[in-house]
PDB file of N, CA and C in Angstrom:
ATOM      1  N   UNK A   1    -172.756 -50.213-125.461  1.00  0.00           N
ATOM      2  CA  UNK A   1    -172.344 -48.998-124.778  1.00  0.00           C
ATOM      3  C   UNK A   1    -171.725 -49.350-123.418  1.00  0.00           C
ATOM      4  N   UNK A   2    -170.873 -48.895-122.824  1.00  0.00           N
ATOM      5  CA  UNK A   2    -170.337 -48.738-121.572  1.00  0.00           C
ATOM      6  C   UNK A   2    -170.447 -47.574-120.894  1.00  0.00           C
ATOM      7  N   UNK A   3    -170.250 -47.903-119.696  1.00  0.00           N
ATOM      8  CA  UNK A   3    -170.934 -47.280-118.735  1.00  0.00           C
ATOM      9  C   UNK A   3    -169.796 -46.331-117.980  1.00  0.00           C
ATOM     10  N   UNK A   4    -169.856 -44.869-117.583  1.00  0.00           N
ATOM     11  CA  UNK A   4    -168.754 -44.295-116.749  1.00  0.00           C
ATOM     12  C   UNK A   4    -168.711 -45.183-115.451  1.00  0.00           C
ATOM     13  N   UNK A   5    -167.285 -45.231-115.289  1.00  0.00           N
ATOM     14  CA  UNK A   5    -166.901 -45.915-113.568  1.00  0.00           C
ATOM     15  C   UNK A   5    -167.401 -44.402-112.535  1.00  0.00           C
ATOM     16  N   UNK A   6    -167.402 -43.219-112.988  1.00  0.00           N
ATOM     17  CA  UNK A   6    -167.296 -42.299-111.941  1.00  0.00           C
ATOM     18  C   UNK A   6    -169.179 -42.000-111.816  1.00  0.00           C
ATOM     19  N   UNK A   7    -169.799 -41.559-112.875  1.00  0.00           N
ATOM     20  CA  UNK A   7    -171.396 -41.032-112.636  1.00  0.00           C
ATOM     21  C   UNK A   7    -172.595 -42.030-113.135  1.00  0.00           C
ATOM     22  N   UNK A   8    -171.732 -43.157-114.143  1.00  0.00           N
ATOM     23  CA  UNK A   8    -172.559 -44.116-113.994  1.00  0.00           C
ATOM     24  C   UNK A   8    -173.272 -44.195-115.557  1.00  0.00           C
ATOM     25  N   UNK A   9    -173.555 -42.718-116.514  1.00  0.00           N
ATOM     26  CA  UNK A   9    -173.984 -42.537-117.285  1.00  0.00           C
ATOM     27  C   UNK A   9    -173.486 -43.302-118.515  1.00  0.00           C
ATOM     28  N   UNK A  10    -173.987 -43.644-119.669  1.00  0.00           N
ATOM     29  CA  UNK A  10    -174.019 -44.438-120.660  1.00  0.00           C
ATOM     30  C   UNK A  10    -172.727 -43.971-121.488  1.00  0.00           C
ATOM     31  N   UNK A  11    -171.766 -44.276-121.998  1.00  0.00           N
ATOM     32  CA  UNK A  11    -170.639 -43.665-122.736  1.00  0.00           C
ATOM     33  C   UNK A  11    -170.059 -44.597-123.898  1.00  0.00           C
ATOM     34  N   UNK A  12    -169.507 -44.251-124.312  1.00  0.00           N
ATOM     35  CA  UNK A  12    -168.705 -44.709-125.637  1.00  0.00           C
ATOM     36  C   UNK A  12    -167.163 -45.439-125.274  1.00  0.00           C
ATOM     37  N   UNK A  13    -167.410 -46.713-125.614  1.00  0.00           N
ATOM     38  CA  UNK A  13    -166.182 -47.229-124.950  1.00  0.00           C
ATOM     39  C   UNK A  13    -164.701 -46.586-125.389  1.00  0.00           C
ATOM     40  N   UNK A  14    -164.826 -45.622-126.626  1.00  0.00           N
ATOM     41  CA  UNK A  14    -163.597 -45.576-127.401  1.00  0.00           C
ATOM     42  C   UNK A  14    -163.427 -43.907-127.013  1.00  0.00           C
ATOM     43  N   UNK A  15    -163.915 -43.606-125.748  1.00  0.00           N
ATOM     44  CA  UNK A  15    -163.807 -42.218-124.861  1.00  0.00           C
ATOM     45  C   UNK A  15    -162.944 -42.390-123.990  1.00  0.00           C
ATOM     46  N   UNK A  16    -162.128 -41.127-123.669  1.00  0.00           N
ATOM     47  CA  UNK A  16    -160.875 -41.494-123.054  1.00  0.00           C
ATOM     48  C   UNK A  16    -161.647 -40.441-121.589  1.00  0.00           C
ATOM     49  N   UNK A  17    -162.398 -40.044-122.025  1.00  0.00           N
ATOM     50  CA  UNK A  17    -163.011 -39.064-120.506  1.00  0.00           C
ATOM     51  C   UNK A  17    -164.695 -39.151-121.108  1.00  0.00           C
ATOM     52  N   UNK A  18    -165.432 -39.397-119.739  1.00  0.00           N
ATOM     53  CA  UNK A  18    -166.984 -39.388-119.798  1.00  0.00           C
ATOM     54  C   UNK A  18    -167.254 -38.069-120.276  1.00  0.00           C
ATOM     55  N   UNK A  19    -168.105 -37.939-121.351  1.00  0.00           N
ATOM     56  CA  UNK A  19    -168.736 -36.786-121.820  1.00  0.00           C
ATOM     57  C   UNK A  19    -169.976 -35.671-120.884  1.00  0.00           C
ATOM     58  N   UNK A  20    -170.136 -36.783-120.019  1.00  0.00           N
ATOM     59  CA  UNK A  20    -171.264 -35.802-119.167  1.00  0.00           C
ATOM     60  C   UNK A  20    -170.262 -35.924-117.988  1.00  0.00           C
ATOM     61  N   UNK A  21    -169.590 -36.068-117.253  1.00  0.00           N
ATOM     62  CA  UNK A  21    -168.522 -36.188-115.910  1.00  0.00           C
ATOM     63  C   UNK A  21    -167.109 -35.814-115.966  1.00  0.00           C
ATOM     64  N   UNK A  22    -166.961 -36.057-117.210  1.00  0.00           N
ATOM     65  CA  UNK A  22    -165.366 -35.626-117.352  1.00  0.00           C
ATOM     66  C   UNK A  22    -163.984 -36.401-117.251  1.00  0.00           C
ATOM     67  N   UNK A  23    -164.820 -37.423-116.199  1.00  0.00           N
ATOM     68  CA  UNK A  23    -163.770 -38.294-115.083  1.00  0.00           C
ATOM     69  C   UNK A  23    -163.380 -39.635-116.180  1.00  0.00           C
ATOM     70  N   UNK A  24    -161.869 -39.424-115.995  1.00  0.00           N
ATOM     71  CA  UNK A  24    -161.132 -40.589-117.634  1.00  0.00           C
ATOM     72  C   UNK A  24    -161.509 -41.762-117.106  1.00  0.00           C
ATOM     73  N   UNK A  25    -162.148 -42.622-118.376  1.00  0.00           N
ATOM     74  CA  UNK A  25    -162.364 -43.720-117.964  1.00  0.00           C
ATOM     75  C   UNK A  25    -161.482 -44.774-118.428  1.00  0.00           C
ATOM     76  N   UNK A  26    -160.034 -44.518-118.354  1.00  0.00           N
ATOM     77  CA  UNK A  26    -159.509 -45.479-118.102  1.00  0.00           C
ATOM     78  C   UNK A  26    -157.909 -44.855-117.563  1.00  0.00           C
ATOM     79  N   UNK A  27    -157.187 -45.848-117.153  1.00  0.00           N
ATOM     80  CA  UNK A  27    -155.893 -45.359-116.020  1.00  0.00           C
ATOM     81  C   UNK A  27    -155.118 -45.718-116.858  1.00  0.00           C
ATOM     82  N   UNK A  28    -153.569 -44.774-117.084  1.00  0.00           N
ATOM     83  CA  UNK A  28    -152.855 -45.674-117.235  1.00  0.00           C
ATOM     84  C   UNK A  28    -151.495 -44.742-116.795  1.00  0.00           C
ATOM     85  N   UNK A  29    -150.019 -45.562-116.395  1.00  0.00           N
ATOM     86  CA  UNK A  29    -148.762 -44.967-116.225  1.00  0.00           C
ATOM     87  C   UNK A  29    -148.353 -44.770-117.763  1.00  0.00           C
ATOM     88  N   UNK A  30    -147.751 -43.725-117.554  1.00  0.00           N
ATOM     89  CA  UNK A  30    -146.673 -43.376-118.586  1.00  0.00           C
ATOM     90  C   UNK A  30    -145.407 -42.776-118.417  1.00  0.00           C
ATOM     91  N   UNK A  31    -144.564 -43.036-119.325  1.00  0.00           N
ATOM     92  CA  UNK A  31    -143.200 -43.037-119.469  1.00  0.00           C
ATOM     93  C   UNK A  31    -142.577 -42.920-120.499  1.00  0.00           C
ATOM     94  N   UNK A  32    -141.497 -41.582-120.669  1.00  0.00           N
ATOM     95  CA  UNK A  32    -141.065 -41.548-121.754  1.00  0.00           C
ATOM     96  C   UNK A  32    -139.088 -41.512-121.981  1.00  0.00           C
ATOM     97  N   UNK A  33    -138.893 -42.033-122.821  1.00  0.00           N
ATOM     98  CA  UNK A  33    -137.375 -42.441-123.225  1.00  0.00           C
ATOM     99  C   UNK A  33    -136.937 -42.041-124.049  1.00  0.00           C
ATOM    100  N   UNK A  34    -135.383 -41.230-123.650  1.00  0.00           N
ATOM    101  CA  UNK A  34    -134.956 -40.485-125.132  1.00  0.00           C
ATOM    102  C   UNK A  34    -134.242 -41.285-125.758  1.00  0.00           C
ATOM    103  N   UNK A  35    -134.043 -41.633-127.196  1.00  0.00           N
ATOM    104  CA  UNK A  35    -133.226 -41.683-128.152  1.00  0.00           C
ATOM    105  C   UNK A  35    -131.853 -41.154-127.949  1.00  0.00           C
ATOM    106  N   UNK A  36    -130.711 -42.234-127.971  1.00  0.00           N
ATOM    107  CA  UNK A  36    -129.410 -41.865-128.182  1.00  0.00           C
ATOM    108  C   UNK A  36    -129.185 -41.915-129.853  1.00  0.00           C
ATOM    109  N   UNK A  37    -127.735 -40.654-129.954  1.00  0.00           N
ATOM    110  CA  UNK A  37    -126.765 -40.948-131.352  1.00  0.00           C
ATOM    111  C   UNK A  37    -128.022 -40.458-132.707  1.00  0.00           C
ATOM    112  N   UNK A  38    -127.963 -40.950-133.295  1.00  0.00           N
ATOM    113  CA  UNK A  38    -128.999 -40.487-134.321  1.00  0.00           C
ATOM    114  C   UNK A  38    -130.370 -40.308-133.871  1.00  0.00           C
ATOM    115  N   UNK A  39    -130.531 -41.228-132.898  1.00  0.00           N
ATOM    116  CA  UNK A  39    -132.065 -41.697-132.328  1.00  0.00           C
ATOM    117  C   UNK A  39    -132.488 -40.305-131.138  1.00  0.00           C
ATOM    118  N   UNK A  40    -131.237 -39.448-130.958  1.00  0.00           N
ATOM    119  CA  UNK A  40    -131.811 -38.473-130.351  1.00  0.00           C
ATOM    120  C   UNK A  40    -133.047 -37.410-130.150  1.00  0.00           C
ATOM    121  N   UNK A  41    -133.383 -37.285-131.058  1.00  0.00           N
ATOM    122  CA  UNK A  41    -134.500 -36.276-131.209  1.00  0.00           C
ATOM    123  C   UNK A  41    -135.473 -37.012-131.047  1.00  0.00           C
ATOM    124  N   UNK A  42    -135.678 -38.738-131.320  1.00  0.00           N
ATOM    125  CA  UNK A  42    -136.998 -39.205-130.774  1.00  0.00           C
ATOM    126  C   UNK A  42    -137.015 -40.594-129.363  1.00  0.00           C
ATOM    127  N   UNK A  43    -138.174 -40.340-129.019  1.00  0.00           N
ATOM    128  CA  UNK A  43    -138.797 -40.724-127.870  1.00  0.00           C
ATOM    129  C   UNK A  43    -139.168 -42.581-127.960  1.00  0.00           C
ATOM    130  N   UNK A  44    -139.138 -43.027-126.834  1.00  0.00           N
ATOM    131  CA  UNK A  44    -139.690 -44.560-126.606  1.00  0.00           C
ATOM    132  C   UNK A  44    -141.053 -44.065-125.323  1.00  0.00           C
ATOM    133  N   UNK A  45    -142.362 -44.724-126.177  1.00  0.00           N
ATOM    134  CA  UNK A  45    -143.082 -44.032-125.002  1.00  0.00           C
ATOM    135  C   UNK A  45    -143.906 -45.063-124.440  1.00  0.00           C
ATOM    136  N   UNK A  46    -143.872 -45.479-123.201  1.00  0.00           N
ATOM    137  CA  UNK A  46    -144.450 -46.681-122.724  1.00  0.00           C
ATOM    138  C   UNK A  46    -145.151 -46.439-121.543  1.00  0.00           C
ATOM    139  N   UNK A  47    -146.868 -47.293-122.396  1.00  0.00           N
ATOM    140  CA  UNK A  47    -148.062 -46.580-121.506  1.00  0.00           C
ATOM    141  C   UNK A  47    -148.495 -48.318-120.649  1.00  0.00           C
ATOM    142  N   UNK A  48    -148.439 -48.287-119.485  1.00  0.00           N
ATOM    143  CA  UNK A  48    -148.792 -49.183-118.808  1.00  0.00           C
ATOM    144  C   UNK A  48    -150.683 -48.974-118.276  1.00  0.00           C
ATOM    145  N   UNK A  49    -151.216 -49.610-119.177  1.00  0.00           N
ATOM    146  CA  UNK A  49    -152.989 -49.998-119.061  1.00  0.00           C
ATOM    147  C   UNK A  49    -153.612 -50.356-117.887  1.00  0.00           C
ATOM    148  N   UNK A  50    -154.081 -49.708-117.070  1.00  0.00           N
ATOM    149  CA  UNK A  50    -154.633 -50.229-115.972  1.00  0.00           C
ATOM    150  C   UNK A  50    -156.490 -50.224-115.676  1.00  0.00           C
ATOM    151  N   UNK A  51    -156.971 -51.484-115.582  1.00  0.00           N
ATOM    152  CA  UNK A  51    -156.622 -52.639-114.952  1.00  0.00           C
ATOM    153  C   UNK A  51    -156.598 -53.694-115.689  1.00  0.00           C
ATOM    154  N   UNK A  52    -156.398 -52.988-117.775  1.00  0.00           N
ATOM    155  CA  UNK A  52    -156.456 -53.881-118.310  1.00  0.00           C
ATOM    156  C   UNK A  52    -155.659 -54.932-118.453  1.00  0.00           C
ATOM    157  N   UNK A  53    -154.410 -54.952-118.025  1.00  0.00           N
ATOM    158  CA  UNK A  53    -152.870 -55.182-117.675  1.00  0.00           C
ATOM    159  C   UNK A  53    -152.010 -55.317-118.887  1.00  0.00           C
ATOM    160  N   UNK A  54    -151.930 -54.246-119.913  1.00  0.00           N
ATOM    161  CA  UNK A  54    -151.469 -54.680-120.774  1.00  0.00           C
ATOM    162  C   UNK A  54    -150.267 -52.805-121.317  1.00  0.00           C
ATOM    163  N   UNK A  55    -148.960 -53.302-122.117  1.00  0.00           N
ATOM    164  CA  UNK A  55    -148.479 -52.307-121.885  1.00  0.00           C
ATOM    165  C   UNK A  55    -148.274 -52.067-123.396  1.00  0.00           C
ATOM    166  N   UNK A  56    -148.011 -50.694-123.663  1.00  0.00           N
ATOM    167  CA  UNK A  56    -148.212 -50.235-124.909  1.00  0.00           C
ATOM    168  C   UNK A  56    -146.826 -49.143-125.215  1.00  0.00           C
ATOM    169  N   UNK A  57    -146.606 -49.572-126.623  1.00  0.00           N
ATOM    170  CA  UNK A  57    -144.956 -48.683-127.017  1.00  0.00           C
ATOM    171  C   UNK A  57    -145.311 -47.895-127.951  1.00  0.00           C
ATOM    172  N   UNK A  58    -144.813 -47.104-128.455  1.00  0.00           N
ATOM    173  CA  UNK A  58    -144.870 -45.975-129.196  1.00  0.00           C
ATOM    174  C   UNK A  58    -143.539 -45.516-129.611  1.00  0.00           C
ATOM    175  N   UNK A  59    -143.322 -44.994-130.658  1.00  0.00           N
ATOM    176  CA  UNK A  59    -142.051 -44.555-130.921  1.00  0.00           C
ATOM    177  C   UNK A  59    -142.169 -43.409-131.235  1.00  0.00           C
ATOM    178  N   UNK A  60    -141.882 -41.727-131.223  1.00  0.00           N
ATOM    179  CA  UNK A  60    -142.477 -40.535-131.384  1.00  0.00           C
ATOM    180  C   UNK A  60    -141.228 -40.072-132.044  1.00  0.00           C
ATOM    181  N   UNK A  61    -141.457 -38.967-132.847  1.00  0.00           N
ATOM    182  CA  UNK A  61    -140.652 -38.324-134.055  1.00  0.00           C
ATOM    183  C   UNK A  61    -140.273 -36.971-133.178  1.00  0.00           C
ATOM    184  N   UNK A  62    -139.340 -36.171-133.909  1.00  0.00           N
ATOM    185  CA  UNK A  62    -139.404 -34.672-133.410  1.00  0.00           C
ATOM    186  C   UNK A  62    -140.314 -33.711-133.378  1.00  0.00           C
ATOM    187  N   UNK A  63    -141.594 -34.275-134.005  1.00  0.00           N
ATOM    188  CA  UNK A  63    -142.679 -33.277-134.310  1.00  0.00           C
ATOM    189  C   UNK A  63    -143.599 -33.396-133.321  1.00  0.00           C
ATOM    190  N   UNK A  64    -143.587 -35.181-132.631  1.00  0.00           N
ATOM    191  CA  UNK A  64    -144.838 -35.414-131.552  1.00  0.00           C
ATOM    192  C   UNK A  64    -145.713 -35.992-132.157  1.00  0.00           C
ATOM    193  N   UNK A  65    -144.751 -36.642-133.364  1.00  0.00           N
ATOM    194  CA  UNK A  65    -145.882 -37.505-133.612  1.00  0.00           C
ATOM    195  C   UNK A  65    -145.458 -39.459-133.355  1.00  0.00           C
ATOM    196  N   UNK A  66    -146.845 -39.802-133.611  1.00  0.00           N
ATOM    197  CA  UNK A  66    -146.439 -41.245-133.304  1.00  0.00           C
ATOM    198  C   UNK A  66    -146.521 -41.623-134.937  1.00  0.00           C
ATOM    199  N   UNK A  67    -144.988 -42.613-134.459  1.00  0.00           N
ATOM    200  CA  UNK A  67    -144.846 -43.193-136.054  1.00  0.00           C
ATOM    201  C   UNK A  67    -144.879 -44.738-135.940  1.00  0.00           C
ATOM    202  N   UNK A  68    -144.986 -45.286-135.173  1.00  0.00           N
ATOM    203  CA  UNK A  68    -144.999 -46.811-134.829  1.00  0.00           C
ATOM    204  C   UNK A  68    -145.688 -47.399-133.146  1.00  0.00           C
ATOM    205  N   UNK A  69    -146.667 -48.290-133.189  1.00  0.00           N
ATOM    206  CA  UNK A  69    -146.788 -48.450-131.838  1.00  0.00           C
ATOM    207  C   UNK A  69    -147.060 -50.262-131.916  1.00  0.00           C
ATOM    208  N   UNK A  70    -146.652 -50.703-130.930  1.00  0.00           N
ATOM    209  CA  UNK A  70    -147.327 -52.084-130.484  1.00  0.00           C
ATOM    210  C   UNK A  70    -147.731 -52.046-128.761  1.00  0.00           C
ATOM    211  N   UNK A  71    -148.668 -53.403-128.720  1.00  0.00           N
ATOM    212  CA  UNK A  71    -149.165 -53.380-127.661  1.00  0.00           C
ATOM    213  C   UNK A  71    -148.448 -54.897-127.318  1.00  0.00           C
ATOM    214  N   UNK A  72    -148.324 -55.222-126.086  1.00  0.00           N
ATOM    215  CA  UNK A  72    -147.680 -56.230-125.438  1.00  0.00           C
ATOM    216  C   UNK A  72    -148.876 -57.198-124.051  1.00  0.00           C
ATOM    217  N   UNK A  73    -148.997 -57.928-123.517  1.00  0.00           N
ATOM    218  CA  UNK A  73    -149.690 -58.445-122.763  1.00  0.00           C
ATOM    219  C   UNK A  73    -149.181 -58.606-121.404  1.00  0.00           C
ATOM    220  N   UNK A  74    -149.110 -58.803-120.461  1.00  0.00           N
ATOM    221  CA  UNK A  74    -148.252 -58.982-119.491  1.00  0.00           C
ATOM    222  C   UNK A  74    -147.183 -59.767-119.124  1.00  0.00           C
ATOM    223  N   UNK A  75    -147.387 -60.797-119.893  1.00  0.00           N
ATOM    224  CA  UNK A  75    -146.590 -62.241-120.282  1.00  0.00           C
ATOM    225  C   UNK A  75    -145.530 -61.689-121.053  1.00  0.00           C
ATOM    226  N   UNK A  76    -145.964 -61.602-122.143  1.00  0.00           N
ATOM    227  CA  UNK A  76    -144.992 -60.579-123.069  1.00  0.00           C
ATOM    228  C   UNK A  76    -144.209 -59.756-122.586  1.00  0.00           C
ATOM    229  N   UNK A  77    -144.853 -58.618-121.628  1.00  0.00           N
ATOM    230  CA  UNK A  77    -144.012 -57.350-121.203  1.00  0.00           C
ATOM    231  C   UNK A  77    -143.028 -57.963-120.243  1.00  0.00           C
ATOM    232  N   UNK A  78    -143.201 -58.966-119.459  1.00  0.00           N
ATOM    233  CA  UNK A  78    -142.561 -59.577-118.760  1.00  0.00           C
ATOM    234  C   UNK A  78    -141.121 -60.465-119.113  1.00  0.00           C
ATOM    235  N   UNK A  79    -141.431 -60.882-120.398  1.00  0.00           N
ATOM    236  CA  UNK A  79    -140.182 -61.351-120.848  1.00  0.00           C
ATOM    237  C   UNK A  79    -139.245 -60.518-121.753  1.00  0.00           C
ATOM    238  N   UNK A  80    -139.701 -58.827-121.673  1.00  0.00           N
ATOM    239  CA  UNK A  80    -139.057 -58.296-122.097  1.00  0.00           C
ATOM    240  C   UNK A  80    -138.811 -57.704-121.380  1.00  0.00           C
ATOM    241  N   UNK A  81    -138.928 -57.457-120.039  1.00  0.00           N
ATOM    242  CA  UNK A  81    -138.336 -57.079-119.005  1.00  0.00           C
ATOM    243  C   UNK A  81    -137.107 -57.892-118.556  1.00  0.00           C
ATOM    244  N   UNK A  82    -137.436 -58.998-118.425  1.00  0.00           N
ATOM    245  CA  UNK A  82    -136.206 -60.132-118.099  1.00  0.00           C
ATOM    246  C   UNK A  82    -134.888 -59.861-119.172  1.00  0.00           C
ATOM    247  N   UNK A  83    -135.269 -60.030-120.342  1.00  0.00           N
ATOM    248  CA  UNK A  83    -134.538 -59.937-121.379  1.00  0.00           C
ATOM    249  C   UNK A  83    -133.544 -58.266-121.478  1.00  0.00           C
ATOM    250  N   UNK A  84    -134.163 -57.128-120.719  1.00  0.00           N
ATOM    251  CA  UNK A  84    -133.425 -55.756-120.473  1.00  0.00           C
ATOM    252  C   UNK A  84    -133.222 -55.883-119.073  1.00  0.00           C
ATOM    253  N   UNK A  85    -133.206 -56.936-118.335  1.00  0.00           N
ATOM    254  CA  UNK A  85    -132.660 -56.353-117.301  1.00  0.00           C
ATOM    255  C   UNK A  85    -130.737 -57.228-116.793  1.00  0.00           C
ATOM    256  N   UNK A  86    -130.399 -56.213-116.288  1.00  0.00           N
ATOM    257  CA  UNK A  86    -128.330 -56.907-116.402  1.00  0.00           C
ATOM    258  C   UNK A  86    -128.539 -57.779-116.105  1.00  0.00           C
ATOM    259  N   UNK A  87    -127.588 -58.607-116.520  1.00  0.00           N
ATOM    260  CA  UNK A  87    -127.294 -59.904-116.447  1.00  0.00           C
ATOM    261  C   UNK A  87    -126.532 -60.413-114.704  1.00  0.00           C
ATOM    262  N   UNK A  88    -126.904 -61.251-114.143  1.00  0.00           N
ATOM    263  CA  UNK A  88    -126.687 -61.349-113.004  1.00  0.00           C
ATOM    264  C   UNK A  88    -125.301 -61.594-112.597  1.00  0.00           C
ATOM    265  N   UNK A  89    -124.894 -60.934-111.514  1.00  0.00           N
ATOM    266  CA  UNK A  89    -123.073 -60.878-111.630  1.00  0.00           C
ATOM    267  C   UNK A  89    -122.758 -62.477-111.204  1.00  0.00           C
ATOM    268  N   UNK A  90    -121.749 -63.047-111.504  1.00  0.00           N
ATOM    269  CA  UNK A  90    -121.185 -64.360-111.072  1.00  0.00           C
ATOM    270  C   UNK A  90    -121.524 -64.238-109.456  1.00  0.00           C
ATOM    271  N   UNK A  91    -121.239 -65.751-109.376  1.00  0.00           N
ATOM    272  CA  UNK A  91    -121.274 -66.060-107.503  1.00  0.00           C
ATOM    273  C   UNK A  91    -120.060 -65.973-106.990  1.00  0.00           C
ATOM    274  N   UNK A  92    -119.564 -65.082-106.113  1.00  0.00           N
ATOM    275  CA  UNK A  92    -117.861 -65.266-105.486  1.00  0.00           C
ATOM    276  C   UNK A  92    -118.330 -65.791-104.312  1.00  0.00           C
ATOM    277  N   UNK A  93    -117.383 -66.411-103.874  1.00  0.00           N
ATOM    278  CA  UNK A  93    -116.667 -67.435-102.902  1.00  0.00           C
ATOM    279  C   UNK A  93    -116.666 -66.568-101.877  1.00  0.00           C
ATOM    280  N   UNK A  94    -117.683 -67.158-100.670  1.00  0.00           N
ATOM    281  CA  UNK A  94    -117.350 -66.156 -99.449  1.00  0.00           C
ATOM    282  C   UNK A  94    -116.144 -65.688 -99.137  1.00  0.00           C
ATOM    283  N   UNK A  95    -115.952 -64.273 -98.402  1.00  0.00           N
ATOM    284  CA  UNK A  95    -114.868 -63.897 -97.963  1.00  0.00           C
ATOM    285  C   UNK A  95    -113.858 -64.965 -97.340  1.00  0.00           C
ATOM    286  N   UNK A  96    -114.090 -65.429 -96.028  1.00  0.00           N
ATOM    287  CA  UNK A  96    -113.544 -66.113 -95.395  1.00  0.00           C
ATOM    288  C   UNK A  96    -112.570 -67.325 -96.423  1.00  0.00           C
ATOM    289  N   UNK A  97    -113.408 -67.753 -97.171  1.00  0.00           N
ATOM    290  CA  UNK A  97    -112.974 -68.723 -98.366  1.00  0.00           C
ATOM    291  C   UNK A  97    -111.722 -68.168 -99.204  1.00  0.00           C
ATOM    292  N   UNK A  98    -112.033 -66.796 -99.423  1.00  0.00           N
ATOM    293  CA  UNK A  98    -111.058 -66.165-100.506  1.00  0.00           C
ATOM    294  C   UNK A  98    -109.841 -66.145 -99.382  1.00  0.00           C
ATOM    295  N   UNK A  99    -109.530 -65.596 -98.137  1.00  0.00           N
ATOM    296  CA  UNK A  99    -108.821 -65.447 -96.958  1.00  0.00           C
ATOM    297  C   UNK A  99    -107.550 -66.644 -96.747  1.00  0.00           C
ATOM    298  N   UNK A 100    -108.592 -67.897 -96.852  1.00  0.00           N
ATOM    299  CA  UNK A 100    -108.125 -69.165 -96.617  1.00  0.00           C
ATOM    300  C   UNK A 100    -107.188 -69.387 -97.737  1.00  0.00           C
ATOM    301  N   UNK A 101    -107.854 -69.253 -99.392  1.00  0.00           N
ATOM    302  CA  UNK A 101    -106.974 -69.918-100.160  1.00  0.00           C
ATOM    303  C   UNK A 101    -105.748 -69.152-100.535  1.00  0.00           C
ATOM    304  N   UNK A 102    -105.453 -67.578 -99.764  1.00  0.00           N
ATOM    305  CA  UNK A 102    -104.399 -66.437 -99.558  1.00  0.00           C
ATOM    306  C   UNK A 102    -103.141 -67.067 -98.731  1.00  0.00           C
ATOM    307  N   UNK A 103    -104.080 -67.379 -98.055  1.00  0.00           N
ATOM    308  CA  UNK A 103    -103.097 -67.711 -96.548  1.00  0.00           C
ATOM    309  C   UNK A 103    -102.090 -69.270 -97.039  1.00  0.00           C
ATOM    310  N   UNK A 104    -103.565 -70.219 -97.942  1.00  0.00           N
ATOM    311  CA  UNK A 104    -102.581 -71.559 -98.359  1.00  0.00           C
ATOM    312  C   UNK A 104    -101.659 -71.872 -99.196  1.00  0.00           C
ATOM    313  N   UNK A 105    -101.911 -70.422-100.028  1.00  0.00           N
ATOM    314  CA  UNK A 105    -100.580 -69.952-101.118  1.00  0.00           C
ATOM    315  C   UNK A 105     -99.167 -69.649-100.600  1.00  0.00           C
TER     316      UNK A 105
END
């Protein structure tokens, strides 16, 4: 059995709120993403676990329901962060540099 973080009383780990306190025993962010083109009507829903550190996907239908989910680790979520985020623009040549090779033309 586990224990509420808020009154202390004995609870069920697979409780999302203490039965005698109320107070959720566990945190998490959420976030939800619409579907483009066909994918419109459904959702990408991504629940960030706290303090377990681990992040969780969901894919939701037009009805609200969940039709697919995985869970990710931080390691994981991390290299799929890297992997969606733009690609870094090239390095240009300080101004002054670009100026110079104007002027030597």
């Amino acid at each position: 059995m586990a224990r509420c973080a808020h009154c202390g009383a004995e609870t069920d780990a697979r409780y999302r709120f203490c039965p005698w306190c109320a107070a959720p025993q566990r945190r998490k962010l959420v976030e939800f993403f619409r579907g483009v083109d066909d994918d419109g009507r459904r959702a990408l829903r991504v629940s960030r676990y706290l303090p377990e550190r681990r992040v969780r996907f969901s894919v939701w239908d037009e009805t609200g329901t969940a039709r697919a989910a995985v869970s990710l680790d931080d390691e994981e979520a991390a290299r799929l962060a890297a992997y969606l985020a733009p690609p870094p623009r090239p390095a240009r040549p300080p101004l002054l540099d670009e100026l110079k090779s104007l002027v030597r033309s």
